[in-house]
Structure formats: C-alpha cells, structure tokens
Protein backbone atom coordinates (compact mmCIF):
# COMPACT_ATOMS: atom_id res chain seq x y z
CA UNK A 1 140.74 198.22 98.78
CA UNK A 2 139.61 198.42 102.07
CA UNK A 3 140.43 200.30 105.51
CA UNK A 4 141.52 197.54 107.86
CA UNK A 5 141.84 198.14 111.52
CA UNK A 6 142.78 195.70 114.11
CA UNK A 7 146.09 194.60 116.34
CA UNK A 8 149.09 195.54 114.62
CA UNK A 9 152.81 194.52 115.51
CA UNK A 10 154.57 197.12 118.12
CA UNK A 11 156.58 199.17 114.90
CA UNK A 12 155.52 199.57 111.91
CA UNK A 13 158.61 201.70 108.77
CA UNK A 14 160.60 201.78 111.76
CA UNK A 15 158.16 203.58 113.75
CA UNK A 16 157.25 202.38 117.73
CA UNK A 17 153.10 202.46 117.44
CA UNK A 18 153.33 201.91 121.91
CA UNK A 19 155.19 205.27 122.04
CA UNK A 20 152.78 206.85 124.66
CA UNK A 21 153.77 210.24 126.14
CA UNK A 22 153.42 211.05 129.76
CA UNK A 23 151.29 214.31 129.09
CA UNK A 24 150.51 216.90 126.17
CA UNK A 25 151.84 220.24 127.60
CA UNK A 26 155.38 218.28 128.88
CA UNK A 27 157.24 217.84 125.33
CA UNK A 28 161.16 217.39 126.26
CA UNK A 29 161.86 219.62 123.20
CA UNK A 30 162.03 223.40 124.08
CA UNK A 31 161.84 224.11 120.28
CA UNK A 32 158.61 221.88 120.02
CA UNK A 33 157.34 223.30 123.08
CA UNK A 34 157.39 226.71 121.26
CA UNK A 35 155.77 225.92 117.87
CA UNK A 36 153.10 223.16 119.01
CA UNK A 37 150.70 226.26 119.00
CA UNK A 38 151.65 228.09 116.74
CA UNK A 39 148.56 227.96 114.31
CA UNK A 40 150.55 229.21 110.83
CA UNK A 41 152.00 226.54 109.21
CA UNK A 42 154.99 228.81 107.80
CA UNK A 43 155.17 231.02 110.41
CA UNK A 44 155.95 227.29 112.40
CA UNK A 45 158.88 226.88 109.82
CA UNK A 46 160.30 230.22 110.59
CA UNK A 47 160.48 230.12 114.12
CA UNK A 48 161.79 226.41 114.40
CA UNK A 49 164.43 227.67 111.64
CA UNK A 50 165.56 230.49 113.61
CA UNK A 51 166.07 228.88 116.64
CA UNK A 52 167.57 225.08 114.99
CA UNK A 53 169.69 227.02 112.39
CA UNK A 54 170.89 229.82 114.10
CA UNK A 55 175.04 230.39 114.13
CA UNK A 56 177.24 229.75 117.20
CA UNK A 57 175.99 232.25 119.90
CA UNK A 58 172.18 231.97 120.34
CA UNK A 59 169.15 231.77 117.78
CA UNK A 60 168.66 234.71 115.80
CA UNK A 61 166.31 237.33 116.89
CA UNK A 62 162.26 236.65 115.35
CA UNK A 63 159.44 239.47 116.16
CA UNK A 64 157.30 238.67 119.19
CA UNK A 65 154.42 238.28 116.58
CA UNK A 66 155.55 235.88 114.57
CA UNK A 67 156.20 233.67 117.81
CA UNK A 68 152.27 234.07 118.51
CA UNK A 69 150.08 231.23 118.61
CA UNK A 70 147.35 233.16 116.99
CA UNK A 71 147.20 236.24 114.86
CA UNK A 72 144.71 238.89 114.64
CA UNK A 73 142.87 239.94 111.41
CA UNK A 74 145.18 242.76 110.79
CA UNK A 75 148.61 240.00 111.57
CA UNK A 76 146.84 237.51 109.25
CA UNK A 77 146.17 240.22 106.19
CA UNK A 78 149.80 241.30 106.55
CA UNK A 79 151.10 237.77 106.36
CA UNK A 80 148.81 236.85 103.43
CA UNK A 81 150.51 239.72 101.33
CA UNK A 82 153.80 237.88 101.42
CA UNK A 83 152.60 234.51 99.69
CA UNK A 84 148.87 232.97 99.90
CA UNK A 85 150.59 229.89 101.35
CA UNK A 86 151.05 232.06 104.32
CA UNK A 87 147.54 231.73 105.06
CA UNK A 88 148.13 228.20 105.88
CA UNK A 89 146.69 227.22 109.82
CA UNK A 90 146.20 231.10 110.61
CA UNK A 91 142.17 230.56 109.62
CA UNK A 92 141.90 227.50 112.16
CA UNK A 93 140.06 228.52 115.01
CA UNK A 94 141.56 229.79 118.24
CA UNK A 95 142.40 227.25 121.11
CA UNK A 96 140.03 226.70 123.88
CA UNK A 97 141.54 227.43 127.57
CA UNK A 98 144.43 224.85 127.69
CA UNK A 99 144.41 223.07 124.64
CA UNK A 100 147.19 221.98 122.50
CA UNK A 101 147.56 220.86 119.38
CA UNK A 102 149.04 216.98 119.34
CA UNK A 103 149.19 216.44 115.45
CA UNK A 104 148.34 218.23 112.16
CA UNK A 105 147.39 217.54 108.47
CA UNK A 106 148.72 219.95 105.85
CA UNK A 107 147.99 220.00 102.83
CA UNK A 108 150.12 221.52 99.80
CA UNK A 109 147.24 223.44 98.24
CA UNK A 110 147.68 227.18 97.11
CA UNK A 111 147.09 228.43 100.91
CA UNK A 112 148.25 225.46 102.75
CA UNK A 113 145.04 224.13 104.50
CA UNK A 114 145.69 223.27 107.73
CA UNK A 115 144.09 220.32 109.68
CA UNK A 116 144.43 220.65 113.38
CA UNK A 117 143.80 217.62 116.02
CA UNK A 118 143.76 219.07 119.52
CA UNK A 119 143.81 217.87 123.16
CA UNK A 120 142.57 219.55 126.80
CA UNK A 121 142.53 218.43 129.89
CA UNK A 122 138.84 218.11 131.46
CA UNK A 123 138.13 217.19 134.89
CA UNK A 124 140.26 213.39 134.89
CA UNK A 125 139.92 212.89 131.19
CA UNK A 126 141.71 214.40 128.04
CA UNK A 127 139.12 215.76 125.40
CA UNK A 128 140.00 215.33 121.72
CA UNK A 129 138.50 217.81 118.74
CA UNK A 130 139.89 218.00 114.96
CA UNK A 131 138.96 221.37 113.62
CA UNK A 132 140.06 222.89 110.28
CA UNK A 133 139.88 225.95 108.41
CA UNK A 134 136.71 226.26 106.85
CA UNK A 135 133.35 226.03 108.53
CA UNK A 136 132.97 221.82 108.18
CA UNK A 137 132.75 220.02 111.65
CA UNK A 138 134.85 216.87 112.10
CA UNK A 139 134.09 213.86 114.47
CA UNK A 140 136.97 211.81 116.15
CA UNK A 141 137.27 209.22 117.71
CA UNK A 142 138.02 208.63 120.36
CA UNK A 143 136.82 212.01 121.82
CA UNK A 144 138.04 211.31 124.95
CA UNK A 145 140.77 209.06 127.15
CA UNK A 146 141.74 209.00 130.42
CA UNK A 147 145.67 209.02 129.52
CA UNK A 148 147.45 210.42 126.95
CA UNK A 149 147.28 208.40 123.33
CA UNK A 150 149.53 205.97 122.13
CA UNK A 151 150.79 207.12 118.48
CA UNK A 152 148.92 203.52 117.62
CA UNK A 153 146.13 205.70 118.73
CA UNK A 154 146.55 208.49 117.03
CA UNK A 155 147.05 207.37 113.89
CA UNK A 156 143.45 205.31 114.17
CA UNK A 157 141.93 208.80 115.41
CA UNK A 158 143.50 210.57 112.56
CA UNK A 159 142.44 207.63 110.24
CA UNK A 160 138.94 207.74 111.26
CA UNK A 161 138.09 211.78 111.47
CA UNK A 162 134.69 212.04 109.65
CA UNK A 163 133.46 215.56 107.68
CA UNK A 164 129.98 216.66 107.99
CA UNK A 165 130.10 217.78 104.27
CA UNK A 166 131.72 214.79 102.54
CA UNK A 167 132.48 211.35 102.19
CA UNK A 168 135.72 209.56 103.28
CA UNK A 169 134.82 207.00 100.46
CA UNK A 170 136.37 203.63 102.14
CA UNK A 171 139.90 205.39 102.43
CA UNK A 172 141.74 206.68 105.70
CA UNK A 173 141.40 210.17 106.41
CA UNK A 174 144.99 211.16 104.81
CA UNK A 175 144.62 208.64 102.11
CA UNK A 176 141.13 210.46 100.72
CA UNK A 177 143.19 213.63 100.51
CA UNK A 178 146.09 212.27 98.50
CA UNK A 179 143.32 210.04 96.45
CA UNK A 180 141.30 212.94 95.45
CA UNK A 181 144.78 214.50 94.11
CA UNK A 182 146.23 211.17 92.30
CA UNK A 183 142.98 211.10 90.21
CA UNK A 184 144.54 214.05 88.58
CA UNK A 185 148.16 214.38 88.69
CA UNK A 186 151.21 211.61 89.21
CA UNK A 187 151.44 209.77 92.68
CA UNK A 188 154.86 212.05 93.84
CA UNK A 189 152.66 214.73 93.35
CA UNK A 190 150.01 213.26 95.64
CA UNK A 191 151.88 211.88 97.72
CA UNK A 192 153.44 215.20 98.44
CA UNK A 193 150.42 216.93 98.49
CA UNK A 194 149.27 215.74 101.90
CA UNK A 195 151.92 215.93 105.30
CA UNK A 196 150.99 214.30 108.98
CA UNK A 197 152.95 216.44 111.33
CA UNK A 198 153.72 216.30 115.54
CA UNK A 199 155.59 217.99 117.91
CA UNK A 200 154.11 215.47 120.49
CA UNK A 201 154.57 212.33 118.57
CA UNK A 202 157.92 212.16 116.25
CA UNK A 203 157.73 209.09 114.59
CA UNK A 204 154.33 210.46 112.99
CA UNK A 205 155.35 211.92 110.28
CA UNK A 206 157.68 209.19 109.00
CA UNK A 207 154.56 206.73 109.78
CA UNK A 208 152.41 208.31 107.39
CA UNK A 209 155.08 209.32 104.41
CA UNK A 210 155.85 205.85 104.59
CA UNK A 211 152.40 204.08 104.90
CA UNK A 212 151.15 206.17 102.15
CA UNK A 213 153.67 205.79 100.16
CA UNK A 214 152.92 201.67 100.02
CA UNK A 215 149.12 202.43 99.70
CA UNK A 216 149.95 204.61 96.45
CA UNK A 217 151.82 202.21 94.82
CA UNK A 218 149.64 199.91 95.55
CA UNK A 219 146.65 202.19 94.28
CA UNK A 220 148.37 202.52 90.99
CA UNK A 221 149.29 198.84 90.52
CA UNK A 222 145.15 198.24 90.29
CA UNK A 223 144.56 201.03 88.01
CA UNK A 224 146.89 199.53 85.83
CA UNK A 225 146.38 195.93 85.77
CA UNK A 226 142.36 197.28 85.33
C-alpha cells in the first residue's frame, strides 16, 4: 500500500474536510480555549473534567498550576511521581510568543509521548512547526499559509510531518506509529495506541479513529491472504 494524496470529496466518516476556522486564538469553546495550551496531556483531561463534569453550581475548584500551560522542572517532577503517564506533553518545548497549539498526536506509550503541531501569527502569514518531546526535528508542510487551514489541510500536514532520525516508510505520519505497534501486538491494541486530537478542529479526531481504523483492517487482510 501506498500514501495517496489528491482531491477528495467535501466529508469523509462523517467528517466536513472544508471546515476552515476564522483564526487560531478565536475557538467558540471557553473550555477549549483553556486547554489548547495546556502542554500535559493528563493534566488537559483534568481541567476539561473539572470544568465539563462539574455539579449544578459552577466547575469545581483546580490549582492555578495545574491550569498552566507549561510547568517548571520542579511542577513536572511532582507530576511524574503520580504516574509516568503524567509526563505525557510536559517535555514538549515551551511555546514561542503567540503560538498555539492547533492539533496533537498522543501516543499510549508508558509516558504518553506527546506530538504537538503549532501555529503563530507572523507578519500577514501563519507559521506552522510540529515539535515533540525528544530532541528529533520534524518538517511540515505546509510551513506557512496566509489563512487559517482547512481540516483537509491539516490532516495532509499531519500526514506528511517528516523526522530527521527515521523513516516514515510509505505510511502517513499516524499510520507509521500504529504500524510499528501492529507488528507486535493485535490491531485494537494499535489502533488504540495512537490518538489525533484538536481543540481547533473537532471533527479531527473522529477523522483519524475512523480512517485508521479502515487502513488496519485493511493492513491485516494482506498479511493474511500473504
């Protein structure tokens, strides 16, 4: 199998590919608006939890610091004591001045690696950079646009991050993640193993589960009739 790229009908699992918001920093969600930075992937969970879940009368009170978009050493060390899946997004680098993130790849490893694709506004054109937690360097493309991205868009940016320090081997960006786990384990357990997340773009999450979820079957199908 091959990556194919190309025009592609206006949805795709019930997802509109056109959806195009009007900026980065405008999301009408308050609760969104709160956790887009916020770097910890659990930490994310908590905060969204407290103020979604929270009984008649107002969202239940969190600490200041666990509402930060970036911890310091000493926040991270203390966080890491809990679980080591704590650790997941609080080792991705800090934002540049007025960048968000639009989108995120997390993976369900022991500490929760955390992919981050982020977005700030230079001069008339938004600047694009996927970073993650480790010291690799990513290209994406595009790196910049003069309006916001179309989900379309973002899930061919996503698709087409390149590592400095390893191969995508043929498949989508996601898709090499979940492959290099379905070698090894059952395809639920791959599949699972690798999320697509936005508090910018809704329908990207569901995109992905669902896309994936066709390109595993359809991964396994081969190995078997092999």
């Amino acid at each position: 199998m091959t990556k194919r790229y190309g025009k592609k009908p206006a949805t795709a699992y019930g997802v509109d590919l056109d959806f195009r918001p009007t900026g980065y920093g405008d999301t009408v969600d308050p609760v969104a608006a709160i956790v887009q930075n916020i770097t910890g992937q659990n930490r994310r969970t908590m905060v969204r939890r407290s103020m979604t879940d929270a009984a008649p009368g107002g969202a239940r009170e969190i600490d200041e610091e666990v509402m930060a978009d970036v911890l310091d050493t000493i926040g991270r060390e203390m966080i890491g004591r809990l679980h080591p899946s704590f650790l997941g997004g609080e080792y991705l680098p800090g934002y540049a001045s007025g960048e968000v993130e639009i989108a995120r790849v997390v993976l369900a490893s022991v500490t929760q690696d955390v992919f981050s694709l982020r977005v700030r506004r230079q001069g008339r054109r938004y600047r694009y950079r996927f970073v993650g937690e480790y010291e690799t360097t990513y290209t994406v493309r595009p790196a910049s646009s003069a309006k916001p991205l179309s989900l379309r868009e973002v899930v061919r940016c996503i698709d087409r991050v390149e590592a400095s320090d390893e191969s995508t081997g043929g498949w989508p960006f996601p898709e090499q993640l979940a492959y290099s786990t379905l070698e090894n384990d059952s395809l639920e357990a791959a599949l699972a193993f690798v999320q697509v997340e936005s508090e910018v773009y809704p329908g990207l999450g569901r995109y992905y589960a669902e896309r994936m979820r066709v390109w595993g079957e359809e991964v396994v199908r081969e190995r078997e009739e092999e």
